[in-house]
C-alpha atoms as a PDB file:
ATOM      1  CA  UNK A   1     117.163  57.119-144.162  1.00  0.00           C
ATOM      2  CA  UNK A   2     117.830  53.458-143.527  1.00  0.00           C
ATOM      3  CA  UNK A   3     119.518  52.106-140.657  1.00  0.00           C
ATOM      4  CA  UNK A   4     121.945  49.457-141.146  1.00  0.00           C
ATOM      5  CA  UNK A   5     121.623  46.835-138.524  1.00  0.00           C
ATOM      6  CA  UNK A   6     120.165  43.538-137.803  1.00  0.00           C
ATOM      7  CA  UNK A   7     118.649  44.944-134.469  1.00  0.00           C
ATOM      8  CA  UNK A   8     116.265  46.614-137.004  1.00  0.00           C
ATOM      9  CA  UNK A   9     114.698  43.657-139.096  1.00  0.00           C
ATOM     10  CA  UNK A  10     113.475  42.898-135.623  1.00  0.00           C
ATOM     11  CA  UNK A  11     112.473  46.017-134.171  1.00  0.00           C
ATOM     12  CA  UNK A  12     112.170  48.751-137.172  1.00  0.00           C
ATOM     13  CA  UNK A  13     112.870  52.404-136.928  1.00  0.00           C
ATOM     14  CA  UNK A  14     109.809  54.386-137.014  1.00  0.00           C
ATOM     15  CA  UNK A  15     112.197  57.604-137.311  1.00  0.00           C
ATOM     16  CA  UNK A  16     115.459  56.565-138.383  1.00  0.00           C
ATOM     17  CA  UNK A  17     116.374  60.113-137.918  1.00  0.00           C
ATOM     18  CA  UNK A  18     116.526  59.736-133.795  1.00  0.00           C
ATOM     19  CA  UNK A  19     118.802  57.952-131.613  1.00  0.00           C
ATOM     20  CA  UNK A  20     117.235  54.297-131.161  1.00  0.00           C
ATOM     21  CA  UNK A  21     116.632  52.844-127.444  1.00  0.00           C
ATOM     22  CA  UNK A  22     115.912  49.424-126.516  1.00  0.00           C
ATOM     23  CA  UNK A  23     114.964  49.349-123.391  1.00  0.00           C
ATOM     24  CA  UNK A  24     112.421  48.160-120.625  1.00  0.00           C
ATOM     25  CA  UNK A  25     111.817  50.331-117.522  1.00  0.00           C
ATOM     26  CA  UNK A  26     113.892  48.414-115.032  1.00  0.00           C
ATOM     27  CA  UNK A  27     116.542  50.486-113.116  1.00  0.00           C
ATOM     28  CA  UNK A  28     118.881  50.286-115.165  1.00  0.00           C
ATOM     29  CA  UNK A  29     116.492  50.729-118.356  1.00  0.00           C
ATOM     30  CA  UNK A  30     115.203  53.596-116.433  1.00  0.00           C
ATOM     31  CA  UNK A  31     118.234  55.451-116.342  1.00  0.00           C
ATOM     32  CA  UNK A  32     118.521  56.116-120.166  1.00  0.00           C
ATOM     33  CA  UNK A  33     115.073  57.211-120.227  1.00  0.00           C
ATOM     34  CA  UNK A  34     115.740  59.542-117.714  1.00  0.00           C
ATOM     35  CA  UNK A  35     118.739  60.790-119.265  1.00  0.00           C
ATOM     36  CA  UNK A  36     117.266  61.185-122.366  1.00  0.00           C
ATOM     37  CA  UNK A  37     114.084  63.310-120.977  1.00  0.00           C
ATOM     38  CA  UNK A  38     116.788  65.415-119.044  1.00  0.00           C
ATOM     39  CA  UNK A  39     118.754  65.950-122.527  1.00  0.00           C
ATOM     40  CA  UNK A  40     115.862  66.923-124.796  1.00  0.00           C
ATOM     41  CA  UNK A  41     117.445  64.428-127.276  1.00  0.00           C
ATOM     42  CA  UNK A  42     114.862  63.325-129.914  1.00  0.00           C
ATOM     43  CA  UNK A  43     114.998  59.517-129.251  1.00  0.00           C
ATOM     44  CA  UNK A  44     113.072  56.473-129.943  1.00  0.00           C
ATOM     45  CA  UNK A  45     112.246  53.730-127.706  1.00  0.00           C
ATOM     46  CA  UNK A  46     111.724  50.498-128.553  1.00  0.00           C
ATOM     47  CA  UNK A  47     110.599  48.245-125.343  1.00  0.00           C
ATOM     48  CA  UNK A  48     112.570  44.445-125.124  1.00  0.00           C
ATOM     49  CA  UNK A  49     110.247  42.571-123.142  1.00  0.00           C
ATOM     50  CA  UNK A  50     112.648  40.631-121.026  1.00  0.00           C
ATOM     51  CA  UNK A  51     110.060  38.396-119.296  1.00  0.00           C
ATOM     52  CA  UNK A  52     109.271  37.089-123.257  1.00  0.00           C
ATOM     53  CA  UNK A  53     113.112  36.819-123.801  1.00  0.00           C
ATOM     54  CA  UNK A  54     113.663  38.996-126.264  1.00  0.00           C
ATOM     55  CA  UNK A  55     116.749  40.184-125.295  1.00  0.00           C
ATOM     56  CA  UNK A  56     118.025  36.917-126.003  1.00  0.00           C
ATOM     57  CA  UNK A  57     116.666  37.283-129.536  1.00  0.00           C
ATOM     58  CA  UNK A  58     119.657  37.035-132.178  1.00  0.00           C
ATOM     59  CA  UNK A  59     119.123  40.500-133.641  1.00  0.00           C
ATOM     60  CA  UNK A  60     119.014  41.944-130.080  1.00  0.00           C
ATOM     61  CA  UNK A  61     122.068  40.154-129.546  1.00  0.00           C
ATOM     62  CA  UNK A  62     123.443  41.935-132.989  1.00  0.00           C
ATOM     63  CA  UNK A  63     123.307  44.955-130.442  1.00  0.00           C
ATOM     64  CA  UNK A  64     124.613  43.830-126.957  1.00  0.00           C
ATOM     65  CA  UNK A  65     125.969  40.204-127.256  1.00  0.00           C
ATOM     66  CA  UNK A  66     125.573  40.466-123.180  1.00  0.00           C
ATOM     67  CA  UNK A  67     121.285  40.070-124.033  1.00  0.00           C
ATOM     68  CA  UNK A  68     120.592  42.814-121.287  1.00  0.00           C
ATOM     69  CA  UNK A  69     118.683  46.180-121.563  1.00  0.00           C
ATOM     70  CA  UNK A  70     119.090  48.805-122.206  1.00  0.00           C
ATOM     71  CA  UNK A  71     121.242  49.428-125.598  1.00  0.00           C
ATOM     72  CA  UNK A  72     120.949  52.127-127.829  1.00  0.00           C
ATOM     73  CA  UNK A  73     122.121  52.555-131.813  1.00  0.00           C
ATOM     74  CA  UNK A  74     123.076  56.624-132.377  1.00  0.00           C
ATOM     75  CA  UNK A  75     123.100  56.940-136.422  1.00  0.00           C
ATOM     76  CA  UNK A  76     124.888  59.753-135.729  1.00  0.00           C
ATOM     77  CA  UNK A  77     127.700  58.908-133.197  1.00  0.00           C
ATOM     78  CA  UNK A  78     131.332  60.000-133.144  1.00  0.00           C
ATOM     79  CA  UNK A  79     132.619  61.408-136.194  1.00  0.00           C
ATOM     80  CA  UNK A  80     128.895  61.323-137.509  1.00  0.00           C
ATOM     81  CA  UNK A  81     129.737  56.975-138.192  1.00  0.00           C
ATOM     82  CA  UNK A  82     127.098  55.204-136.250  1.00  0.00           C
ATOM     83  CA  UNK A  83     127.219  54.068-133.102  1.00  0.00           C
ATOM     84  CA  UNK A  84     125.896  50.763-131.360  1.00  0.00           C
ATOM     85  CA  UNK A  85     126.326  50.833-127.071  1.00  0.00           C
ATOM     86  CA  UNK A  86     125.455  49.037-123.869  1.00  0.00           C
ATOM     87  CA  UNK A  87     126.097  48.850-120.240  1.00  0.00           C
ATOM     88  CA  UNK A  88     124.159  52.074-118.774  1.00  0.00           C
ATOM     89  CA  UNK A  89     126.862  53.403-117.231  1.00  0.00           C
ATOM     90  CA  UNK A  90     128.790  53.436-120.317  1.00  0.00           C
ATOM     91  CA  UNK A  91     125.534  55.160-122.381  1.00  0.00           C
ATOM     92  CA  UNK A  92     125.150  57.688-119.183  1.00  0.00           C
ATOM     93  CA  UNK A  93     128.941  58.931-120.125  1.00  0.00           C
ATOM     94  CA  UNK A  94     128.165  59.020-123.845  1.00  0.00           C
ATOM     95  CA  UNK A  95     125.051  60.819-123.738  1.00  0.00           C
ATOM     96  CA  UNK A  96     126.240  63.130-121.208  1.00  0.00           C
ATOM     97  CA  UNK A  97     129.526  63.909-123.085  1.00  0.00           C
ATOM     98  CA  UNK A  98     127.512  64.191-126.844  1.00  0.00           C
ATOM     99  CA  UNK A  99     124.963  66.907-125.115  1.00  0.00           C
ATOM    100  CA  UNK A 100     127.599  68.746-122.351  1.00  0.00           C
ATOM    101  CA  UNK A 101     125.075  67.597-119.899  1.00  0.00           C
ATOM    102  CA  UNK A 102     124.786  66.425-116.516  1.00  0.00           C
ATOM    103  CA  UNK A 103     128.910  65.579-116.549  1.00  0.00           C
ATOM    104  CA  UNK A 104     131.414  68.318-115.143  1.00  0.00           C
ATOM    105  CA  UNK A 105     134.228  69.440-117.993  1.00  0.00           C
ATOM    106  CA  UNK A 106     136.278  69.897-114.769  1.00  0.00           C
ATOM    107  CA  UNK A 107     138.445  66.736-115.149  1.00  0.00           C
ATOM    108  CA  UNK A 108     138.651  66.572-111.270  1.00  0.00           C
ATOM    109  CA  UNK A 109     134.701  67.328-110.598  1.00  0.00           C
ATOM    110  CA  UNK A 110     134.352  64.354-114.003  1.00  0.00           C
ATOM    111  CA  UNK A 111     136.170  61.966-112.275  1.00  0.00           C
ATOM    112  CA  UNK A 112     134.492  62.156-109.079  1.00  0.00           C
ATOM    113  CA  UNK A 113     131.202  62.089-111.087  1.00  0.00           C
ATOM    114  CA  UNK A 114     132.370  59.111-112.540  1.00  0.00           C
ATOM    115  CA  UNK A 115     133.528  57.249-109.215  1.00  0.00           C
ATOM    116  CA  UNK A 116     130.047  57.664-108.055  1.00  0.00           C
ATOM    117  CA  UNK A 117     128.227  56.329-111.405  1.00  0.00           C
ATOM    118  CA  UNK A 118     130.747  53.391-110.706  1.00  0.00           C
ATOM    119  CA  UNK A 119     129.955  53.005-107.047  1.00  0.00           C
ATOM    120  CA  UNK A 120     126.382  52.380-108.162  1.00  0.00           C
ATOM    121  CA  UNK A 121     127.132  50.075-111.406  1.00  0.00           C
ATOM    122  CA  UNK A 122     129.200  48.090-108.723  1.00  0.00           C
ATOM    123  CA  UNK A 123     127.558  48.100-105.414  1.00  0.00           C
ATOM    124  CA  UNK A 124     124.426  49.511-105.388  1.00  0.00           C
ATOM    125  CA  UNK A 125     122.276  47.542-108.257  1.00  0.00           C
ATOM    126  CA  UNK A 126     123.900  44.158-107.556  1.00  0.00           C
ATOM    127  CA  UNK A 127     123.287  44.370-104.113  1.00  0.00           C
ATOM    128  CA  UNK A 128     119.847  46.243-104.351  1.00  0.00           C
ATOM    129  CA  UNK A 129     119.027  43.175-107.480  1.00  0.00           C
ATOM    130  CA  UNK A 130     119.740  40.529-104.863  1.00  0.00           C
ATOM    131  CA  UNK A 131     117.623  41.916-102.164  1.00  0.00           C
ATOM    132  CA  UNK A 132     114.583  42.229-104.650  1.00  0.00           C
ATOM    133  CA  UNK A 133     115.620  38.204-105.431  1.00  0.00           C
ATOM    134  CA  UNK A 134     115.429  36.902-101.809  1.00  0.00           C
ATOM    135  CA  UNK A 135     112.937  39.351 -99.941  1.00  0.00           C
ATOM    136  CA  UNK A 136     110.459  39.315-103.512  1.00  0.00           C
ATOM    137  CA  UNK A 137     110.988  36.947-106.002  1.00  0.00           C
ATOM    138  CA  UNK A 138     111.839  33.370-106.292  1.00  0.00           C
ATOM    139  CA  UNK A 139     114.602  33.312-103.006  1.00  0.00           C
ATOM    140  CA  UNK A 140     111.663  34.755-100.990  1.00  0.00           C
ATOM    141  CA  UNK A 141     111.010  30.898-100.587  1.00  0.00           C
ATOM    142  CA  UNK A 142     113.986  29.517 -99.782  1.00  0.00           C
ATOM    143  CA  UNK A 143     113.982  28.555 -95.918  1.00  0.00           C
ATOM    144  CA  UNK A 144     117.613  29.640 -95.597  1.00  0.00           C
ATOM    145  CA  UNK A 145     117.534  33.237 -94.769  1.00  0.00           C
ATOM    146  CA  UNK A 146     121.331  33.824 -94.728  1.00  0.00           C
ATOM    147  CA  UNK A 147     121.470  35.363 -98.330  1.00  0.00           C
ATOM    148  CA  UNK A 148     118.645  37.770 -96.989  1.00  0.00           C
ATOM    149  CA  UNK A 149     120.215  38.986 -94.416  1.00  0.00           C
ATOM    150  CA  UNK A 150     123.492  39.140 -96.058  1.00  0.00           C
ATOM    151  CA  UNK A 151     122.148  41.128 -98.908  1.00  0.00           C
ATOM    152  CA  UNK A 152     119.961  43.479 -96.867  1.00  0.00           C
ATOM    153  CA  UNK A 153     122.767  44.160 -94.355  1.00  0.00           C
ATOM    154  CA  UNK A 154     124.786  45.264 -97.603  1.00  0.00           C
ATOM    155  CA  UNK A 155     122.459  47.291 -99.140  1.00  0.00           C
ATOM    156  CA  UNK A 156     121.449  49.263 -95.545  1.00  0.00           C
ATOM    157  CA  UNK A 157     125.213  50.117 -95.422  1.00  0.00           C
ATOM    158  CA  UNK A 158     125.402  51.420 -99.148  1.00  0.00           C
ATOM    159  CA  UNK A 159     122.175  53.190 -98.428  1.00  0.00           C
ATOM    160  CA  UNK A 160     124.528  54.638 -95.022  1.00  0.00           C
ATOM    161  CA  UNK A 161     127.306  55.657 -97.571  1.00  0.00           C
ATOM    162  CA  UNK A 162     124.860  57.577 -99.794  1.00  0.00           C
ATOM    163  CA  UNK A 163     123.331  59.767 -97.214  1.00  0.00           C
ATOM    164  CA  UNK A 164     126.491  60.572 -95.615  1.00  0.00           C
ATOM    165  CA  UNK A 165     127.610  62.057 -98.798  1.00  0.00           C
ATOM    166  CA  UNK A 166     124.193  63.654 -99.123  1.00  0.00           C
ATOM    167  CA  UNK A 167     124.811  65.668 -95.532  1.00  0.00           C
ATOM    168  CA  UNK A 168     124.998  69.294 -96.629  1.00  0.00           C
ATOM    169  CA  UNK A 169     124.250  68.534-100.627  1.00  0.00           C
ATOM    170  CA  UNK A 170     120.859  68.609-102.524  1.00  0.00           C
ATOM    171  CA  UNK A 171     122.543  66.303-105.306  1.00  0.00           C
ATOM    172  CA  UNK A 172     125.734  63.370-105.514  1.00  0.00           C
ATOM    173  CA  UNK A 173     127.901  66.065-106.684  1.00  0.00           C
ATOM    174  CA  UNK A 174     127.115  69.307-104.723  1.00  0.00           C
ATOM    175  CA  UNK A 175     124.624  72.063-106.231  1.00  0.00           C
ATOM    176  CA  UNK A 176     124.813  69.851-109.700  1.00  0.00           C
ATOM    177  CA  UNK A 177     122.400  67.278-110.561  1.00  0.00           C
ATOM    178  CA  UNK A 178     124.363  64.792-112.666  1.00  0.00           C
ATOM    179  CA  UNK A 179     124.464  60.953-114.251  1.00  0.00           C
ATOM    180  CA  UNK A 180     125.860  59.602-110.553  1.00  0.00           C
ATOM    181  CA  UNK A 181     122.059  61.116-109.502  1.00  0.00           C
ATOM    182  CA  UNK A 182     120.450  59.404-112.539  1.00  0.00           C
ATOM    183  CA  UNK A 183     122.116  56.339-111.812  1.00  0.00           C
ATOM    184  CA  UNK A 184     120.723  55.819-108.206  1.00  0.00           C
ATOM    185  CA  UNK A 185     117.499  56.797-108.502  1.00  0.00           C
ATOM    186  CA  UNK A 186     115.574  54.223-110.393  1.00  0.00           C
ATOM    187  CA  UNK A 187     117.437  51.635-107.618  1.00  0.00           C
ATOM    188  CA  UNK A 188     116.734  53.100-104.887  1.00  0.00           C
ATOM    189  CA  UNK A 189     112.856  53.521-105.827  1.00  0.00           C
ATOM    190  CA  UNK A 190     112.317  50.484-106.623  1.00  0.00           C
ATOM    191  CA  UNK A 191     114.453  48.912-103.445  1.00  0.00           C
ATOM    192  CA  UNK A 192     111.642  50.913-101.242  1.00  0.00           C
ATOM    193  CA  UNK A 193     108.993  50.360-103.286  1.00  0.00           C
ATOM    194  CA  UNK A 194     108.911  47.009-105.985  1.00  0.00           C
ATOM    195  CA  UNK A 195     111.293  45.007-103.626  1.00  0.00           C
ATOM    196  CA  UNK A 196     108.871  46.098-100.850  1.00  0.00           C
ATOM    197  CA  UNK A 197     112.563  46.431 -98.860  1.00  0.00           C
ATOM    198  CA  UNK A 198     111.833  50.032 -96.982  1.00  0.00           C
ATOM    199  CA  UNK A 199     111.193  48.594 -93.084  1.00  0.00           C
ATOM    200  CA  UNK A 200     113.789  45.812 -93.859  1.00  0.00           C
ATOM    201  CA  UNK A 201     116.788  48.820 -94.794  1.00  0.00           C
ATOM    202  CA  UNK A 202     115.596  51.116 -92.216  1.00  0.00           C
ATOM    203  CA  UNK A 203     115.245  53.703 -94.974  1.00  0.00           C
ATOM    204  CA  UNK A 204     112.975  56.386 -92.817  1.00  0.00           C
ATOM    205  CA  UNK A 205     115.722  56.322 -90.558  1.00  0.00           C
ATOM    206  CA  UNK A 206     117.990  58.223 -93.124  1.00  0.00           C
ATOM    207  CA  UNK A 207     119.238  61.546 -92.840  1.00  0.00           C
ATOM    208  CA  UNK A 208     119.621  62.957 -96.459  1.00  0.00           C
ATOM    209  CA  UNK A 209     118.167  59.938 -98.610  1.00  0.00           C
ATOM    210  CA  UNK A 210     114.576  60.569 -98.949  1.00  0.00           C
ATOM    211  CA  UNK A 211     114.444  63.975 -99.370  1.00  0.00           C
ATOM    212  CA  UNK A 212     117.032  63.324-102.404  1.00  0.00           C
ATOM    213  CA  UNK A 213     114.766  60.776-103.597  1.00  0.00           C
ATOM    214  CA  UNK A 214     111.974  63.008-102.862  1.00  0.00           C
ATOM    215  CA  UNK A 215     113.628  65.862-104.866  1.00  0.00           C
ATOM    216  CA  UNK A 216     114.980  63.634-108.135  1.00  0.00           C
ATOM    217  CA  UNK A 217     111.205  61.944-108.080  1.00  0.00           C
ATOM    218  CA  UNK A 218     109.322  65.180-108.813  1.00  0.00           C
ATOM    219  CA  UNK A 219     111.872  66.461-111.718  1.00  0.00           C
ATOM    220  CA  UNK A 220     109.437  66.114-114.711  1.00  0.00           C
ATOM    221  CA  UNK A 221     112.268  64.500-116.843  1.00  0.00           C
ATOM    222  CA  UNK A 222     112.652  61.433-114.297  1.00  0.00           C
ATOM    223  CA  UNK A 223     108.872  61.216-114.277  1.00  0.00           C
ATOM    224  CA  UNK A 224     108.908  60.992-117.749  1.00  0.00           C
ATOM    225  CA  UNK A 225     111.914  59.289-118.286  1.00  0.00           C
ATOM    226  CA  UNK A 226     110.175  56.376-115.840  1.00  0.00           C
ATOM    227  CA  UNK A 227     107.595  55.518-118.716  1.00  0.00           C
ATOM    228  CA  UNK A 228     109.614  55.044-121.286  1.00  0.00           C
ATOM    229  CA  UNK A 229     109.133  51.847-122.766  1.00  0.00           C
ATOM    230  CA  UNK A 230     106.597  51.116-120.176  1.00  0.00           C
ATOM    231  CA  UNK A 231     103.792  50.179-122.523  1.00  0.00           C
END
C-alpha cells in the first residue's frame, strides 16, 4: 500500500497500513498519543521536531497549513476515503467517535464532554502556554512582570474551576474517563512540572486536582502515550 500525500516524500510510512501521527510530545502532541495508547489503535508516529522547524516544512504544511503538531493522515477515514486532520481537539472527537471510545453516545453526556475539551482548547493551554513563556522561557527576562502575574492569576483560577468540578468525581465527566480528561492532563503536568509554575498557582492547595492528576498519571496508556514521539 502506498499513501498518497506529500507529507510522505518527507516523512515515509514505515506501515502504510496504520493511521500516521506527526507529532512531538508537547501537550497538545501528548494528547493524541495518549488517545491512541487508550484506543489500542495500531498507529505510527512520526516526531516533527519543532525546535528544527519542521513543521514549517512545505510537505508538513501539505498536512496542516496552520505548521503546528500534532496532525494525523487515517488511510482509512470516513467512508474508508482517506483522511488528513489537525487541531487536537478536533482529532480527540474523531478518534473517539471512529473507536466508540472515551466520548458518551448520550447526546447530552457528548455535549458536555465536548464543552469541557473546549474549555481546555480555549482557556486552559493558552493560558497555561503563556505562563510557561513569562515564568520559563524567553519573557522570564523581561523586567515587566505584569504579563506574569496576569497569566498566572488566570491560570490559578482555571486550575479553581477544574477542581470544583472534580469535588465528588474521580474523572471530568463523573465515573467516565474521557477526551475532556485527556485533554488536561498533558497541561496541567507540564504547568507543575516543565513551567516549574506549582508554588506560583498554589497547586498543593487544591482540593480534587492532584489526586486527578495523580490518578490519569499512573494509567499505563498516558504513560505510554507521553513517549510517543519522544525520541
Amino acid at each position: 500500500m502506498a499513501l498518497d500525500h506529500p507529507i510522505f516524500t518527507r516523512w515515509p510510512a514505515q506501515h502504510p497500513d496504520r493511521l500516521q501521527l506527526f507529532s512531538l510530545p508537547t501537550p497538545n502532541g501528548v494528547k493524541v498519543g495518549i488517545m491512541l495508547e487508550e484506543t489500542g489503535l495500531a498507529y505510527e508516529a512520526h516526531r516533527i521536531d519543532i525546535t528544527a522547524n519542521e513543521s514549517h516544512d512545505p510537505a508538513f504544511l501539505a498536512l496542516n497549513p496552520n505548521g503546528k503538531i500534532p496532525a494525523i493522515y487515517d488511510h482509512a477515514g470516513p467512508g474508508g476515503r482517506p483522511l488528513a486532520l489537525f487541531e487536537s481537539g478536533a482529532i480527540l472527537i474523531y478518534l473517539a467517535e471512529k473507536t466508540g471510545r472515551f466520548l458518551s453516545t448520550d447526546p447530552a453526556t457528548r455535549y458536555e464532554t465536548i464543552q469541557w475539551l473546549m474549555w481546555q482548547m480555549g482557556g486552559v493551554g493558552p493560558m497555561f502556554g503563556q505562563v510557561g513563556f513569562f515564568n520559563k522561557f524567553a519573557g522570564k527576562a523581561y523586567e515587566d512582570k505584569r504579563p506574569l502575574y496576569r497569566y498566572v492569576t488566570e491560570a490559578a483560577r482555571l486550575l479553581g474551576v477544574l477542581d470544583e468540578r472534580l469535588a465528588g468525581r474521580d474523572w471530568v465527566m463523573g465515573a467516565d474517563y474521557s477526551i475532556a480528561d485527556i485533554s488536561l492532563l498533558g497541561w496541567v503536568r507540564n504547568l507543575i512540572g516543565f513551567y516549574e509554575a506549582r508554588q506560583l498557582v498554589a497547586f498543593d492547595s487544591l482540593m480534587h486536582v492532584p489526586a486527578w492528576l495523580e490518578r490519569g498519571l499512573a494509567r499505563p496508556a498516558v504513560q505510554r502515550g507521553l513517549q510517543v514521539t519522544a525520541a
